[in-house]
Protein backbone atom coordinates (compact mmCIF):
# COMPACT_ATOMS: atom_id res chain seq x y z
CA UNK A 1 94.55 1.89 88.53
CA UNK A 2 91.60 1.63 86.42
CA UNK A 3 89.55 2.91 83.47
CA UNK A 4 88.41 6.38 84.95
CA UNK A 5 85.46 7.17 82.91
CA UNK A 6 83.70 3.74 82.51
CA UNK A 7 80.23 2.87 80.26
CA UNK A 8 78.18 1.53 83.17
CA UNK A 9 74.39 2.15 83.87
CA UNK A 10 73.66 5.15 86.47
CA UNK A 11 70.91 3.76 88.37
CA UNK A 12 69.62 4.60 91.94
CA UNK A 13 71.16 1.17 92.93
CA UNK A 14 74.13 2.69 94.10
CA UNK A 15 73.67 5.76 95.59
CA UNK A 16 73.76 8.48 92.79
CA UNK A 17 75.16 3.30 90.94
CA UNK A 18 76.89 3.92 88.40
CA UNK A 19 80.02 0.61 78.02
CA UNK A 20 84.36 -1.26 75.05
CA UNK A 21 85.87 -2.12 71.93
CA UNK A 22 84.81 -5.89 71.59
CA UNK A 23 85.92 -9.26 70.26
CA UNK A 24 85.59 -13.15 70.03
CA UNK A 25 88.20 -15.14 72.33
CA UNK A 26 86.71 -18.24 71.49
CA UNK A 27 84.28 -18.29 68.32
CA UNK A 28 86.39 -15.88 66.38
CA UNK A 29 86.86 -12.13 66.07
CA UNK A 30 84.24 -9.61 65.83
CA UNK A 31 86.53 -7.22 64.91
CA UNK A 32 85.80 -4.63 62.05
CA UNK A 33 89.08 -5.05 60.90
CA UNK A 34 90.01 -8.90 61.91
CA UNK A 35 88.32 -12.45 60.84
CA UNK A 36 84.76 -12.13 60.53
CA UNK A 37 82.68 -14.15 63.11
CA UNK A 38 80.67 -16.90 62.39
CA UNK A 39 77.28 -15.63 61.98
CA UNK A 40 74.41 -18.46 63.42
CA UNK A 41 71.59 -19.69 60.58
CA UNK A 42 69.78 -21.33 63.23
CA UNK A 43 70.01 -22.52 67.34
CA UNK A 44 73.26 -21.89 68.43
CA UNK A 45 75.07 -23.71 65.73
CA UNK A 46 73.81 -27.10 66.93
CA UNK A 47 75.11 -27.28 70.63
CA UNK A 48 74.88 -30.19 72.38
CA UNK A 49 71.59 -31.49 74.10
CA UNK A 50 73.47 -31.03 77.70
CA UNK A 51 73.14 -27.39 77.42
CA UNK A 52 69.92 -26.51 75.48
CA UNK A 53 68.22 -28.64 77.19
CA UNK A 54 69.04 -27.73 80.78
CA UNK A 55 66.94 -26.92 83.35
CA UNK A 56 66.81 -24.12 85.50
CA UNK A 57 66.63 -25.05 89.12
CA UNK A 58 65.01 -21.33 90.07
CA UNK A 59 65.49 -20.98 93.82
CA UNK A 60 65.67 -18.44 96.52
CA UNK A 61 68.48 -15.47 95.92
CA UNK A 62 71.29 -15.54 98.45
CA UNK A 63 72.75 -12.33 99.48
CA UNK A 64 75.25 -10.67 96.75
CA UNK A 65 78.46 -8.92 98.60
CA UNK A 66 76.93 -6.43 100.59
CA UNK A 67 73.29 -6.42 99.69
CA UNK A 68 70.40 -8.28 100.99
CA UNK A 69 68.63 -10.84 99.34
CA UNK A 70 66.39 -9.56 97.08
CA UNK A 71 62.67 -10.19 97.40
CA UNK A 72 60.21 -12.63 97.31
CA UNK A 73 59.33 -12.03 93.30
CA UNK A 74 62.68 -12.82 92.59
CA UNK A 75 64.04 -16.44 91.81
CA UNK A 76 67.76 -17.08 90.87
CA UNK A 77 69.81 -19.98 89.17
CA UNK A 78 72.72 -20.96 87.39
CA UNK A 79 73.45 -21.45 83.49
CA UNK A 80 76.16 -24.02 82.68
CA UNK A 81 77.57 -22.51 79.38
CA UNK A 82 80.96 -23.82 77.55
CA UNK A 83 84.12 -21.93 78.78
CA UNK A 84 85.12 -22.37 75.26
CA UNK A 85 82.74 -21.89 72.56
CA UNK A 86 85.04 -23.32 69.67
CA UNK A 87 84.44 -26.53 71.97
CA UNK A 88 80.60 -26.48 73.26
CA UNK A 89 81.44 -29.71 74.28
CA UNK A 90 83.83 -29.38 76.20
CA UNK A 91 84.72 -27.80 79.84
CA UNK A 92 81.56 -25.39 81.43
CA UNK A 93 81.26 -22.21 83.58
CA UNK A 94 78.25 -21.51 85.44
CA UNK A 95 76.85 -18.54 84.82
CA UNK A 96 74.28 -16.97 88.01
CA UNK A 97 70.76 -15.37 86.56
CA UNK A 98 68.12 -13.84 88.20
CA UNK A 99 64.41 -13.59 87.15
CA UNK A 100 61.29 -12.56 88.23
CA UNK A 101 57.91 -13.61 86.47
CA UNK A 102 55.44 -11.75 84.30
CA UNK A 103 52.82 -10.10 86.14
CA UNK A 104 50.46 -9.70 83.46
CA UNK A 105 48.36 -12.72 81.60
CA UNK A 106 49.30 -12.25 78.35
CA UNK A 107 53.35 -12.30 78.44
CA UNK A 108 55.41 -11.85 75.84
CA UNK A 109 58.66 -13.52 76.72
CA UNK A 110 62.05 -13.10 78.93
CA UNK A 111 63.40 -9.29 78.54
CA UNK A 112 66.94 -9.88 79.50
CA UNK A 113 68.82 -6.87 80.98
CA UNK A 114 72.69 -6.29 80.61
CA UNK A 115 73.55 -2.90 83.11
CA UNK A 116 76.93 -1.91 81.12
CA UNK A 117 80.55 -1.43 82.60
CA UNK A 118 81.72 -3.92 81.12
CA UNK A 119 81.43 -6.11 84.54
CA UNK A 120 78.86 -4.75 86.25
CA UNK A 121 76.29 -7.33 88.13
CA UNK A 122 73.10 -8.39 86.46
CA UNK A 123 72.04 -10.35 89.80
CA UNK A 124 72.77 -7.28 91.74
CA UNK A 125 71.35 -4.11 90.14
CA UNK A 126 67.96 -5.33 87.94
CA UNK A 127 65.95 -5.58 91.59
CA UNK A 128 66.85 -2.17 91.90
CA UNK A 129 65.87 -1.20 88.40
CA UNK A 130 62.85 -3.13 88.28
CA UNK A 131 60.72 -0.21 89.76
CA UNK A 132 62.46 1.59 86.71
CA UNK A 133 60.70 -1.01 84.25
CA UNK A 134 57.67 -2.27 86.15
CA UNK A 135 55.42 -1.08 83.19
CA UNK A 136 57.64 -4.12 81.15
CA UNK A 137 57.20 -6.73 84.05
CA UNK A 138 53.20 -6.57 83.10
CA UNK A 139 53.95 -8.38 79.97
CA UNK A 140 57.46 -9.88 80.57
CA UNK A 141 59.69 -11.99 82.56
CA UNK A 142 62.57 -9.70 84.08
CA UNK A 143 65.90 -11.30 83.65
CA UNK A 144 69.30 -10.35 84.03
CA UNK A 145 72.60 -12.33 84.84
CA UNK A 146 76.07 -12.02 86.05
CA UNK A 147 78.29 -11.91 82.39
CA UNK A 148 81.47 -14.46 82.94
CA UNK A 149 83.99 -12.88 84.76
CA UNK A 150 81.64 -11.01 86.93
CA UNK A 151 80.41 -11.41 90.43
CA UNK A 152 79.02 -14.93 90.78
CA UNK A 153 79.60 -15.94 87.32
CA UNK A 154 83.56 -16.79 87.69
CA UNK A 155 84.06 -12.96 88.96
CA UNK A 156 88.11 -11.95 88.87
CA UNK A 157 89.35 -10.49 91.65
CA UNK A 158 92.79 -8.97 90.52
CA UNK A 159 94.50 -7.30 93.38
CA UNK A 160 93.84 -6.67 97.06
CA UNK A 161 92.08 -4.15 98.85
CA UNK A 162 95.05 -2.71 100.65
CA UNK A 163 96.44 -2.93 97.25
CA UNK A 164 94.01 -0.90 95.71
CA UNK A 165 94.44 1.66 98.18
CA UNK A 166 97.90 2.06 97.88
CA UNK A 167 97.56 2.27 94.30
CA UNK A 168 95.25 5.36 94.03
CA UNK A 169 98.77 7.61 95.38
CA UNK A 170 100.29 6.11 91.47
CA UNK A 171 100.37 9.05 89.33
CA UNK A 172 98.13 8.55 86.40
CA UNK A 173 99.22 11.91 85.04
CA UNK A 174 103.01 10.97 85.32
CA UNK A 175 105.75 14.57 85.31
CA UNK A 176 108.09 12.70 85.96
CA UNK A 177 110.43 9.39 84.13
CA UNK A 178 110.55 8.03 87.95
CA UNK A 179 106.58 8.37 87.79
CA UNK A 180 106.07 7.19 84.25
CA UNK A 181 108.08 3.86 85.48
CA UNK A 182 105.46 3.34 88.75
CA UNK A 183 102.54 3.90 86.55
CA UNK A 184 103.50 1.16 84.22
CA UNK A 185 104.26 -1.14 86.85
CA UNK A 186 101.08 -0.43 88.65
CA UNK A 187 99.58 -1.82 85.29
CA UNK A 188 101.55 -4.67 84.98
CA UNK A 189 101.13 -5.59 88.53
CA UNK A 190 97.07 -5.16 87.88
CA UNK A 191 97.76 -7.66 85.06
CA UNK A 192 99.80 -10.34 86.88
CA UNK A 193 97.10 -10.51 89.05
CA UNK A 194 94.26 -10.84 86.77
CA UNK A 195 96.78 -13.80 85.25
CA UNK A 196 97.20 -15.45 88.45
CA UNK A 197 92.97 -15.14 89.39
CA UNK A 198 91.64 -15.79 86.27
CA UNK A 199 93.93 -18.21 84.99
CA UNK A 200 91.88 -19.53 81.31
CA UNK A 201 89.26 -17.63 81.83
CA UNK A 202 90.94 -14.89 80.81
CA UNK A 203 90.71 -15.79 77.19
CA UNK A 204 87.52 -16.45 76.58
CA UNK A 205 85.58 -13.46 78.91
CA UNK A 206 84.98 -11.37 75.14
CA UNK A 207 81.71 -9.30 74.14
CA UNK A 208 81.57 -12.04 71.69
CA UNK A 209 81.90 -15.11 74.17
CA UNK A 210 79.17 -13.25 76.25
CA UNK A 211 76.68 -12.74 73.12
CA UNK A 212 76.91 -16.90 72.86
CA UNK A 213 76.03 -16.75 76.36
CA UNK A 214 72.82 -15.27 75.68
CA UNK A 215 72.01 -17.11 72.75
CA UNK A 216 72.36 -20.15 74.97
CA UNK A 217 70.22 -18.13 77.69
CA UNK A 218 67.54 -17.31 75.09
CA UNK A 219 67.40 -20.88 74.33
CA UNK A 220 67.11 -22.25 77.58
CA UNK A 221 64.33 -19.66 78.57
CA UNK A 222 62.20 -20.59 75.75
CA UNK A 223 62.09 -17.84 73.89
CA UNK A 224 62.40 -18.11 70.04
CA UNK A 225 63.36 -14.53 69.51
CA UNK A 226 66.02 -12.35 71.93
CA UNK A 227 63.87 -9.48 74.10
CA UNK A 228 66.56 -7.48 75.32
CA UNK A 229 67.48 -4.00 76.87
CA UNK A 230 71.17 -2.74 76.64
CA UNK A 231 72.08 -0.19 79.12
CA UNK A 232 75.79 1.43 77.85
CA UNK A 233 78.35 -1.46 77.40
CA UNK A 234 75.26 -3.77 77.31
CA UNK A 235 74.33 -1.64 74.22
CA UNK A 236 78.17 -3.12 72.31
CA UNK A 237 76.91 -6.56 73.53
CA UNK A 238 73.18 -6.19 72.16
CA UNK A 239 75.21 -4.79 68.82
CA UNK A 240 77.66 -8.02 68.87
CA UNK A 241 74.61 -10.23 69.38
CA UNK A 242 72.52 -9.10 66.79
CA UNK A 243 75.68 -9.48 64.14
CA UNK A 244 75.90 -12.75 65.28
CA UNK A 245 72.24 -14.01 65.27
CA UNK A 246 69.93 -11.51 63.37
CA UNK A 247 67.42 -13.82 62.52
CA UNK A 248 66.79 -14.15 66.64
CA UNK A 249 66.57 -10.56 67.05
CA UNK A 250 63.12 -9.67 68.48
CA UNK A 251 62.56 -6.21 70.38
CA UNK A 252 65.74 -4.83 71.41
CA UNK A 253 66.55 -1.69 72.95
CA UNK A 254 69.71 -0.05 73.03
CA UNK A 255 70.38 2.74 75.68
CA UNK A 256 73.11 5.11 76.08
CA UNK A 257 74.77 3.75 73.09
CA UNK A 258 78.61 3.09 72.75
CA UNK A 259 79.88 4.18 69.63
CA UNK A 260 80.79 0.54 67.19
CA UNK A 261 82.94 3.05 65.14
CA UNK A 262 85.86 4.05 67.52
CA UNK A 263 88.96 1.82 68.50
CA UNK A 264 90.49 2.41 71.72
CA UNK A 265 92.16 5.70 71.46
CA UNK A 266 88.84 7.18 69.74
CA UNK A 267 86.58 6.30 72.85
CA UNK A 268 88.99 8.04 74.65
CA UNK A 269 88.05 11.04 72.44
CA UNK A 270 84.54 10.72 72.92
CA UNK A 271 84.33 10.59 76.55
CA UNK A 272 87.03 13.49 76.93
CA UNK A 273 84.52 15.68 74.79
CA UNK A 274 81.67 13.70 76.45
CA UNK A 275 82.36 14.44 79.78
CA UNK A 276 83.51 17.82 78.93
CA UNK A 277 80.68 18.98 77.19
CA UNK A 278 78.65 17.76 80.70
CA UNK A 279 80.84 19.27 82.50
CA UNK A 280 80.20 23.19 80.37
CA UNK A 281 76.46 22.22 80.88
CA UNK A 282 76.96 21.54 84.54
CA UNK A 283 79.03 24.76 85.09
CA UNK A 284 76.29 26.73 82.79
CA UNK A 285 73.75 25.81 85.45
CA UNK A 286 75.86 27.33 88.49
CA UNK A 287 76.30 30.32 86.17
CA UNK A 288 79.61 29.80 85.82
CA UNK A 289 81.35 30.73 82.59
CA UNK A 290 82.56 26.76 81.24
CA UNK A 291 85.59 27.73 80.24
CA UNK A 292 86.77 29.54 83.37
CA UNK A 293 84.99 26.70 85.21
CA UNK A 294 87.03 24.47 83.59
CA UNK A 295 90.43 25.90 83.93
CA UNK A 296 89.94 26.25 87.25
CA UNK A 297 89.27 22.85 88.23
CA UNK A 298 92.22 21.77 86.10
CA UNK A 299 94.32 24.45 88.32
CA UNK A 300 93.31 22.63 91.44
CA UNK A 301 93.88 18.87 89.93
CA UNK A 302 97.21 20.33 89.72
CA UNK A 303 97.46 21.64 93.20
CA UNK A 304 96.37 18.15 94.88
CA UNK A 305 98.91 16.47 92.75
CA UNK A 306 101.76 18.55 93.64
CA UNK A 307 99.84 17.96 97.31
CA UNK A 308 97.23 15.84 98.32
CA UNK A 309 94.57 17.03 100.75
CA UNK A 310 93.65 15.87 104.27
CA UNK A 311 90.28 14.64 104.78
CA UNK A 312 88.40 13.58 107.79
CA UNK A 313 88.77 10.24 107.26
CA UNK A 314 92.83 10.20 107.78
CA UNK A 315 93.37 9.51 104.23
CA UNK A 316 94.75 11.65 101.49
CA UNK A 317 92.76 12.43 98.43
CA UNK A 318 94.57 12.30 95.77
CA UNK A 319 94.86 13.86 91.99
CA UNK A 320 93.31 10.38 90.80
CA UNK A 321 90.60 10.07 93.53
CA UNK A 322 89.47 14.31 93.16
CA UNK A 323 89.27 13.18 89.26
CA UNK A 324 87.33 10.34 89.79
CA UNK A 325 85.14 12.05 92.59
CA UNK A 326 84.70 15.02 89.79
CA UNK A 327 83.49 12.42 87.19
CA UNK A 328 80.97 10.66 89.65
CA UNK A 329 78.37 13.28 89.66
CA UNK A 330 78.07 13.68 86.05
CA UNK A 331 76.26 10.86 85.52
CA UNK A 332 73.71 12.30 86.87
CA UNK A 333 72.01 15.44 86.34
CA UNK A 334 70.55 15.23 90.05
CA UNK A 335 73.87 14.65 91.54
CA UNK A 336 75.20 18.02 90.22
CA UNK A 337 74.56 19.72 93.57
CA UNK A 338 77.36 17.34 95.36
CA UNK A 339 79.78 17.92 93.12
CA UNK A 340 79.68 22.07 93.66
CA UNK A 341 79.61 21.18 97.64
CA UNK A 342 82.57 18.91 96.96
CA UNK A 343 84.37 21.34 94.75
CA UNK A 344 83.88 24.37 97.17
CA UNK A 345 85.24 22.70 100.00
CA UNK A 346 88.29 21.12 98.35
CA UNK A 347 89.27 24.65 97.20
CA UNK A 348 89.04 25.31 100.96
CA UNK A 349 91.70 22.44 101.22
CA UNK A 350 89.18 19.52 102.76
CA UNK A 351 89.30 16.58 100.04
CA UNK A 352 86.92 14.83 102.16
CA UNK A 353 83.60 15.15 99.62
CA UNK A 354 85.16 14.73 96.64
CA UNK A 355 86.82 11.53 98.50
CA UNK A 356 83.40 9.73 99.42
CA UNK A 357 81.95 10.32 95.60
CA UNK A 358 85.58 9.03 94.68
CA UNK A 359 84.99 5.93 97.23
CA UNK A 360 81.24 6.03 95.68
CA UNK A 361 82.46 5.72 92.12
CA UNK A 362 84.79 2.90 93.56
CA UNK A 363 82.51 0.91 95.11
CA UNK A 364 84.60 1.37 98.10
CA UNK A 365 82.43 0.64 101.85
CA UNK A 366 83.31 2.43 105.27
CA UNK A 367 85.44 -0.57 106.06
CA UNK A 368 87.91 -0.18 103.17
CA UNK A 369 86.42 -3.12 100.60
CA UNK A 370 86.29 -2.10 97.01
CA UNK A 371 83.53 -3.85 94.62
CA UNK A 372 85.02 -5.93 91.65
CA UNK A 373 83.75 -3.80 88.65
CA UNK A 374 87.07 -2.66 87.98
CA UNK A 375 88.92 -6.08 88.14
CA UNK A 376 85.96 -7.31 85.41
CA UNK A 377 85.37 -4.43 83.43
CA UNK A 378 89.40 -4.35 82.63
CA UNK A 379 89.46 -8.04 81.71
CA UNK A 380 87.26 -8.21 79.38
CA UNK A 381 87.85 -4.83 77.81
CA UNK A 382 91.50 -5.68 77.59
CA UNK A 383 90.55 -8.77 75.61
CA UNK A 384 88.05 -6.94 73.35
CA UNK A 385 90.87 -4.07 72.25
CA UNK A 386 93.61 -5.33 69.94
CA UNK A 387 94.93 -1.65 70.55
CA UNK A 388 97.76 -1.35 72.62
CA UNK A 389 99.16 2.53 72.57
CA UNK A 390 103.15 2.32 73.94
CA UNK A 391 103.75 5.42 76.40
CA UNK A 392 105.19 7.32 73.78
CA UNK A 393 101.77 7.43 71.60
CA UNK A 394 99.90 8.32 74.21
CA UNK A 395 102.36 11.02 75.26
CA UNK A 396 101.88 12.21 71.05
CA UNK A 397 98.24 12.37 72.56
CA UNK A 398 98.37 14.28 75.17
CA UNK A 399 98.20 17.87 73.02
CA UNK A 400 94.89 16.62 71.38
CA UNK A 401 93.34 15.30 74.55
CA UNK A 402 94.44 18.60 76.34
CA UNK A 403 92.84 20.84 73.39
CA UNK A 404 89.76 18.92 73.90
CA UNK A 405 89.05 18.96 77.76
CA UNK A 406 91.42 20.24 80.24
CA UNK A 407 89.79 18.57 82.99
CA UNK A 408 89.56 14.93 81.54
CA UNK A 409 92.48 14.86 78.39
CA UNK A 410 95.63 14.60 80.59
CA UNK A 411 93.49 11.54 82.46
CA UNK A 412 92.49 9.71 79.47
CA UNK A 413 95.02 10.57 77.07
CA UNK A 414 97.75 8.88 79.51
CA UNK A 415 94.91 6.14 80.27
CA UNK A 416 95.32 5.06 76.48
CA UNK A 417 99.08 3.29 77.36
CA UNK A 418 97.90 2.36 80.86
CA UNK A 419 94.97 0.55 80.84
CA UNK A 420 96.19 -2.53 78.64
CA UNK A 421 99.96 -2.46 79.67
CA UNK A 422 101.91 -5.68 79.26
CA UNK A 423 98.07 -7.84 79.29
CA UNK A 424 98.83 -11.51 79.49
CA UNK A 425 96.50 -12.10 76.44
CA UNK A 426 96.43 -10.54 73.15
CA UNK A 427 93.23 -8.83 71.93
CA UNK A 428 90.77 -9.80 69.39
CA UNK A 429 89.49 -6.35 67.58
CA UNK A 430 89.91 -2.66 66.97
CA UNK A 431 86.39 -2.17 66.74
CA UNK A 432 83.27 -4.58 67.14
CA UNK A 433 81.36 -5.74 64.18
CA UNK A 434 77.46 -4.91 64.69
CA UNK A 435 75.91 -5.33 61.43
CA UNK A 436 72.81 -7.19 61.01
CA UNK A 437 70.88 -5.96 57.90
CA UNK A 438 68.11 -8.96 58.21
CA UNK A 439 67.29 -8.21 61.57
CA UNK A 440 64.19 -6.71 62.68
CA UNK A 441 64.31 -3.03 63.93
CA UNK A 442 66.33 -2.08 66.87
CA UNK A 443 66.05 1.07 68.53
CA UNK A 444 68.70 3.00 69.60
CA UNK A 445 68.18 5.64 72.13
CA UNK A 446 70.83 8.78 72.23
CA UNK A 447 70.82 11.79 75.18
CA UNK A 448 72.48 14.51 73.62
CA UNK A 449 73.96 15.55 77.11
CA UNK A 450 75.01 11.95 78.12
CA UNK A 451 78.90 12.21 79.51
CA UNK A 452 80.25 8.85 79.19
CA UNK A 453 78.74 7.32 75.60
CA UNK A 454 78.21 10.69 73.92
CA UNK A 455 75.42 11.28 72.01
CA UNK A 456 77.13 10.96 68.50
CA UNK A 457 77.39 7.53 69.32
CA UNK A 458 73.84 6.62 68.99
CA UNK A 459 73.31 7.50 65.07
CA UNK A 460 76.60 5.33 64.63
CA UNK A 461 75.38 2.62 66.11
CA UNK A 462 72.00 2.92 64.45
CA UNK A 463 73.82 3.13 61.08
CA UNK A 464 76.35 0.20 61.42
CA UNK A 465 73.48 -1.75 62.32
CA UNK A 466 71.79 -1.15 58.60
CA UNK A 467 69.18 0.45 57.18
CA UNK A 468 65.84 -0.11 58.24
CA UNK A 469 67.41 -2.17 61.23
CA UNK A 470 68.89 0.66 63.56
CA UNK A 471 66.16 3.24 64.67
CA UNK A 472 67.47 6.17 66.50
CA UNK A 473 65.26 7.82 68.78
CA UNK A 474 66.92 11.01 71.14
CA UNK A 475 66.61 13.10 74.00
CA UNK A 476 67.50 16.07 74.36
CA UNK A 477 68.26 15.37 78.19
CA UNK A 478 71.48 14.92 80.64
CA UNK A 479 72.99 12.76 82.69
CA UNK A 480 73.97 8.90 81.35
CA UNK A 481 71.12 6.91 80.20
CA UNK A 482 67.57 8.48 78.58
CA UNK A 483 64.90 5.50 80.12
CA UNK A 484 63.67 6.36 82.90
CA UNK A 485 65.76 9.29 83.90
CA UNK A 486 62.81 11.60 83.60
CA UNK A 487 61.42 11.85 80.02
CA UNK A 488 57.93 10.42 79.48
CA UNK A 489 58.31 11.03 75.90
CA UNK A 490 61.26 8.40 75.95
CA UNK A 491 59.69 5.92 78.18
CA UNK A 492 56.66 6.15 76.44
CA UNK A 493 58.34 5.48 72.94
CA UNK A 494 60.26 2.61 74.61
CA UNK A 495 57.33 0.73 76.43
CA UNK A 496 55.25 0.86 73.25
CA UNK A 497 58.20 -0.55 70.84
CA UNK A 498 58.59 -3.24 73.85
CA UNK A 499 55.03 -3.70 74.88
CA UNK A 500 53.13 -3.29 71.60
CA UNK A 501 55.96 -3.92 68.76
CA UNK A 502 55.15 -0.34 67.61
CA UNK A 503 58.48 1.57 66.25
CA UNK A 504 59.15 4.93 65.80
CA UNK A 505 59.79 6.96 62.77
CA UNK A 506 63.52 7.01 62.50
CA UNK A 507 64.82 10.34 63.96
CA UNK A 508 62.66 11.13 66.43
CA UNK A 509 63.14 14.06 68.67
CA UNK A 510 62.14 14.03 72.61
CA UNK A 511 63.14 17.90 73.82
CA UNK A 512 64.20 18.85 77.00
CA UNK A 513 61.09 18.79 79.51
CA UNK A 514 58.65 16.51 77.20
């Protein structure tokens, strides 16, 4: 089981390829409503000389799981950062970065990248989104890494494939006591597992741990101010980091903005009206009334759950994997056309469409091996979100969510007890804390159609981060993300706040088409 709707980038990495509530394990809470976080007045608090002073062996990239290496512009190396950052001095991870240099003469600096998920690979998507920024790589160093607990960089691994499989028959819209039971224990077996790979990482894998990460990064680079872009969850982290060091914010970018406001349960909100309001636009553009639309995908969710359907493949798809395959698509507004194929022919009984965007969405390959996004993305979420909603709340829920979206309330209304079920380690914060009124301007882009951080989010964000700080910029646009998903009056805006240092007026409005 895992968090259905997740904040990740939707880049042309994967396919279609494809944000959290965070905390401090080590240096503290960031929680809105815990202990404030120690907020830096200068270099990273005075870490030792044995990790600011490090140097970067940059070296060939090796393959990452099923990809190639990456080119010949692109250099990779590894970080040592402390596991524990209430003890810098003590034991280190090694975190894996990749970079590739300035093509311009007159750089401005290292323009680190974080993708979203949480937990999704740094190393393995920016050389497929560097077409997406080449304008930036004239005048900047490209840069992205592999957060701890991710891929190369200590990545958890919490259950099998073959268990995976076997776990996408659990009801995660349980009818039944019997089915309520399994779907606990699915999460409690996820859990164990995550215990037994992780071990003490597990603690100290928060948004906030990460932000000290880059810090350290920033350092180590030699940059004296943070350049960064933060794609969904990466927009939380780029929040988290400029609470904790305003003073080193430079040019930062937040896109596709999770909303700093909402605690668990409330994010659940958003992305049930989030992904329902994409789905009304999606079934407006098939001419399809959305509320008819709607009810009568619900209807068949509840038809393959009362009986799964054959596909070619031999496998069964399942109420969970035609959700998840339903959700896929919506990230992007070009993928629409393979979800009505895939819907069409499951109503004729074949599952096997909405089963490969399920397997898509899963990072599942032909041979049956699942990516570890969803093993990284739960532990550090579970350690950001001191919420823990027993079955019964989320049951109390379930009206609300239902009201909502018909389609994706049952799903993430009963996701809201799931999700964090009997974790191993407590978490740190109901919400993050992303104010920084002495830092320079960030802007914060919103898409008013975007499914998975709804638009809403973005003046929130821009808000919590203070006046004259947060500058909101939106698009009237769909799919997840606004850069580079087809606006020039976005990417325009963007590259000159990034290239030039020029920022908007607060506010401003890119329509549909410009």
């Amino acid at each position: 089981m895992g968090r259905f709707v997740r904040w990740a980038a939707a880049t042309a990495a994967a396919a279609l390829l494809a944000a959290g509530c965070s905390g401090g394990s080590s240096g503290g809470s960031s929680g809105g409503d815990g202990d404030e976080p120690t907020r830096s007045t200068g270099d990273a608090q005075a870490l030792p000389a044995s990790l600011t002073s490090q140097q970067l062996d940059w070296g060939r990239c090796k393959a990452t799981g099923d990809s190639s290496p990456p080119g010949n512009d692109w250099r990779c190396a590894t970080l040592k950062t402390p596991l524990d950052w209430s003890k810098p001095d003590g034991e280190t991870i090694d975190l894996a970065l990749i970079r590739t240099k300035a093509r311009g003469g007159d750089r401005i600096g290292s323009l680190l990248f974080d993708f979203g998920g949480p937990g999704l690979t740094g190393v393995g998507t920016l050389p497929a989104y560097a077409a997406t920024a080449s304008l930036l790589r004239e005048r900047y160093d490209l840069v992205s890494w592999d957060p701890r607990g991710v891929g190369a960089s200590e990545g958890v691994r919490c259950r099998s494939d073959k268990e995976i499989q076997a776990a996408e028959s659990v009801d995660a819209t349980p009818d039944t006591p019997a089915e309520e039971r399994a779907y606990l224990q699915d999460a409690t077996d996820f859990a164990r597992g995550c215990e037994k790979d992780a071990g003490k990482l597990l603690a100290h894998v928060s948004t906030t741990d990460t932000a000290r990460d880059m810090d350290l990064m920033r350092q180590v680079l030699g940059d004296r101010e943070m350049y960064y872009f933060g794609i969904s969850y990466g927009t939380q982290l780029g929040g988290v980091y400029a609470h904790l060091f305003p003073e080193k914010v430079g040019r930062m970018v937040l896109d596709a903005v999770v909303d700093p406001s909402a605690d668990a349960v409330g994010h659940r909100r958003n992305q049930a009206r989030g992904f329902q309001r994409a789905l009304d636009n999606y079934l407006k553009s098939t001419g399809q009334d959305p509320a008819r639309g709607s009810r009568k995908i619900a209807d068949l969710l509840e038809r393959i759950d009362a009986k799964p359907l054959d596909t070619f493949s031999g496998r069964k798809l399942t109420q969970v994997l035609a959700f998840t395959g339903i959700v896929y698509p919506l990230y992007r507004q070009d993928s629409w056309p393979s979800l009505t194929s895939a819907l069409r022919t499951a109503e004729q009984g074949d599952g096997s469409e909405l089963l490969a965007l399920a397997d898509g969405y899963n990072e599942r390959d032909p041979s049956g091996h699942y990516g570890l996004l969803p093993h990284s993305q739960r532990v550090i979420s579970c350690l950001d979100d001191r919420q823990r909603p027993t079955l019964a709340q989320a049951k109390r829920l379930l009206p609300e969510f239902e009201r909502i979206s018909p389609v994706f309330g049952p799903f993430l209304g009963w996701d809201a007890a799931g999700w964090c079920h009997d974790w191993p380690v407590a978490g740190q914060s109901r919400t993050p804390e992303v104010s920084a009124p002495s830092a320079a301007p960030v802007l914060v882009v919103g898409n008013t159609g975007d499914p998975a951080t709804p638009y809403e989010g973005a003046r929130k964000m821009a808000d919590e981060l203070g006046k004259g700080v947060g500058v909101e910029l939106t698009w009237e646009g769909q799919g997840h993300t606004a850069y580079g998903n087809g606006s020039d009056c976005v990417d325009s805006t963007v590259n000159a706040y990034l290239l030039k240092g020029t920022v908007p007026k607060d506010g401003k409005v890119c329509a549909q088409g410009q």
